[in-house]
Protein backbone atom coordinates (compact mmCIF):
# COMPACT_ATOMS: atom_id res chain seq x y z
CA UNK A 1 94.48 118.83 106.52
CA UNK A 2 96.28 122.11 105.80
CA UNK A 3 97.83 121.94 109.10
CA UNK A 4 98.90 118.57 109.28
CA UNK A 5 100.70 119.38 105.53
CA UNK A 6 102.69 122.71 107.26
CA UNK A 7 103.81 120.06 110.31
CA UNK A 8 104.77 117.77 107.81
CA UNK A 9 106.68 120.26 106.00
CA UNK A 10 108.14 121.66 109.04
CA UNK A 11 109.48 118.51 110.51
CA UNK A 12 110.89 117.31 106.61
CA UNK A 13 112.82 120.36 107.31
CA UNK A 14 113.80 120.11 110.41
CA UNK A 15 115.28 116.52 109.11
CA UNK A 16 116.92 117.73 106.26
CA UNK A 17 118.51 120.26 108.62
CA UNK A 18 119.41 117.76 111.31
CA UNK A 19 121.20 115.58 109.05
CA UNK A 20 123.24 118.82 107.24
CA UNK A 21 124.73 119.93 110.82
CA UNK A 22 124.95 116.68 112.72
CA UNK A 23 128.51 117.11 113.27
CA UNK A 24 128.88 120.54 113.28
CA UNK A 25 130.30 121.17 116.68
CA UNK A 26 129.88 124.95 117.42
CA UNK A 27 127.92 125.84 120.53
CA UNK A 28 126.17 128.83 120.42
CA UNK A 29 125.49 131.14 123.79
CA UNK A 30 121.80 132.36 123.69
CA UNK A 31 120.34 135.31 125.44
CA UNK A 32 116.57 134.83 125.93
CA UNK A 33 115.35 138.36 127.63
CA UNK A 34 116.89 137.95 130.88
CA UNK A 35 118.54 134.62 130.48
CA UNK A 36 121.51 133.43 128.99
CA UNK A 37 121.81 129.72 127.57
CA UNK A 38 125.57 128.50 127.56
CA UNK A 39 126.82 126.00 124.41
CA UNK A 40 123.38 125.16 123.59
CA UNK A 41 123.52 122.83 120.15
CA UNK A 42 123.48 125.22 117.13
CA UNK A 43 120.29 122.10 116.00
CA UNK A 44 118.36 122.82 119.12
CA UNK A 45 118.36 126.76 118.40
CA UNK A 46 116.99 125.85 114.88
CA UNK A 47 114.17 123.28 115.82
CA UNK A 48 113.27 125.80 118.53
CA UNK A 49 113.18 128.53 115.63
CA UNK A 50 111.27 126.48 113.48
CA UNK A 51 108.97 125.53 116.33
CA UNK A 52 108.18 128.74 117.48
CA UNK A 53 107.79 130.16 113.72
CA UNK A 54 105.18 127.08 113.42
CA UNK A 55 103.51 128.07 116.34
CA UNK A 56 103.33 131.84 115.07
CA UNK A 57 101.77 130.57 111.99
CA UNK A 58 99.14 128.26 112.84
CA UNK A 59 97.82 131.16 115.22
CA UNK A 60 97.57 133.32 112.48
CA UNK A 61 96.06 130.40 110.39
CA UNK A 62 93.79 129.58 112.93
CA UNK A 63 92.77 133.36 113.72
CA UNK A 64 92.11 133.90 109.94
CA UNK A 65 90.32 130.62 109.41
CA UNK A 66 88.31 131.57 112.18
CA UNK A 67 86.99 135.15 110.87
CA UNK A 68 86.83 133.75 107.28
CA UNK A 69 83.75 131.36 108.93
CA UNK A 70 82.66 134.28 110.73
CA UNK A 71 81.86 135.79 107.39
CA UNK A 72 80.67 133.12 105.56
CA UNK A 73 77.93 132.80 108.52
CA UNK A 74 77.02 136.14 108.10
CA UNK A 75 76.83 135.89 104.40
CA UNK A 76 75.01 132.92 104.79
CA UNK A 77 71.93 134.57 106.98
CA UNK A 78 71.95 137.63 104.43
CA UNK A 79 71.23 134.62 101.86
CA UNK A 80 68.58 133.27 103.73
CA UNK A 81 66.85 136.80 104.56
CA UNK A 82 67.22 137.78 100.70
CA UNK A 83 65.68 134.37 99.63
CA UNK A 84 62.73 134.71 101.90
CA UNK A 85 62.64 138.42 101.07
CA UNK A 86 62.46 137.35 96.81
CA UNK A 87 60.03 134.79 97.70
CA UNK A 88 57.69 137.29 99.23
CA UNK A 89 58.06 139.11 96.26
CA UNK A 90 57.57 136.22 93.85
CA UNK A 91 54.27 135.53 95.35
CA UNK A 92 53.42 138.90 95.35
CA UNK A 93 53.94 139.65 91.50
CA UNK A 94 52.02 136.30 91.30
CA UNK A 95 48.97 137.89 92.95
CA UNK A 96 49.70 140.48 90.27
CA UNK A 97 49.50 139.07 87.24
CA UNK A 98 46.42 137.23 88.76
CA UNK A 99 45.04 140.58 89.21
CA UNK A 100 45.67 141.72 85.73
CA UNK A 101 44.90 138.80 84.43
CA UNK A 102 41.44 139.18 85.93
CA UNK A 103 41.21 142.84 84.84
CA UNK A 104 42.14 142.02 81.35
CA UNK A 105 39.48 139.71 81.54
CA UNK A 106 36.88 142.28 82.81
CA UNK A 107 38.27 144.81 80.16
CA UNK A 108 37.79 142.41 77.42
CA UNK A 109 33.73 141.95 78.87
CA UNK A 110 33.44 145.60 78.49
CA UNK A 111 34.82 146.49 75.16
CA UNK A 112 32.22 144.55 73.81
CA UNK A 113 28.96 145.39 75.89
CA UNK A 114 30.36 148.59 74.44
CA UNK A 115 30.73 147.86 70.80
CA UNK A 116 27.64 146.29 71.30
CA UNK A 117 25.85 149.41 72.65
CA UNK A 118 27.64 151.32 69.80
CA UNK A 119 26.12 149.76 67.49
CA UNK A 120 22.36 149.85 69.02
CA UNK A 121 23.00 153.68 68.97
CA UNK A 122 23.57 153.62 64.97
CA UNK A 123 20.34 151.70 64.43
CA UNK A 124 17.94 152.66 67.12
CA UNK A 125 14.98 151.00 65.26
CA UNK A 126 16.66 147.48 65.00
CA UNK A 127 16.59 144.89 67.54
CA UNK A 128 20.32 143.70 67.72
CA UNK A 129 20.94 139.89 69.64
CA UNK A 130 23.84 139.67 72.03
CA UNK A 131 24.16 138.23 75.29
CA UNK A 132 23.91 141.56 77.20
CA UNK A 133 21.00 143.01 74.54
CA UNK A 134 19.08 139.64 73.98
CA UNK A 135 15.60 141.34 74.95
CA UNK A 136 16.00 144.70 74.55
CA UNK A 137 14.24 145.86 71.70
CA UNK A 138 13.69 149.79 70.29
């Protein structure tokens, strides 16, 4: 669309310029490296100008248009490779937290089988019912 736009542009002004000089009469002579162009039309040296200057453009259009998509590809694998990469991790800390979660669990289990054996080591002649003492008895 960007393209079409500039060839719009560039033929609106290659009208506008038409119609200014369309009787101007001077003929220029035009040296082209080796060649020399006698009483060419002064409007045929400027579409040929504009045309060329077009063509200069959208190469340079194209060519940057071209590594801009390069990049965006690139960025666009990095993405994907960091997103499977945070994934990995996300399951990971998961597993984690599962662990700890577990451990807290098992921590909780001991700290009272060990209040629990405290206290059956300040009253040695008492019989003290808990899950992990039920039949002991001293």
């Amino acid at each position: 669309m960007n393209y079409l736009k500039r060839a719009l542009q560039a033929l609106f002004l290659f009208a506008i310029i038409w119609l200014t000089i369309q009787n101007y009469d001077v003929k220029a002579n035009l040296k082209l490296f080796t060649k020399e162009i006698q009483d060419a039309s002064v409007i045929l040296v400027i579409f040929f100008s504009i045309l060329i200057g077009v063509i200069i453009t959208a190469f340079f259009s194209a060519w940057k248009e071209f590594k801009s998509s390069l990049n965006v590809k690139r960025h666009a694998k990095e993405n994907k490779k960091i997103g499977k990469d945070l994934e990995l991790a996300s399951s990971n800390l998961q597993l984690a937290n599962n662990e700890i979660d577990r451990l807290k669990l098992e921590n909780e289990k001991l700290q009272t089988e060990i209040s629990t054996l405290k206290e059956i080591l300040k009253t040695p002649g008492k019989s003290i019912e808990s899950e992990s003492t039920r039949y002991l008895d001293f």
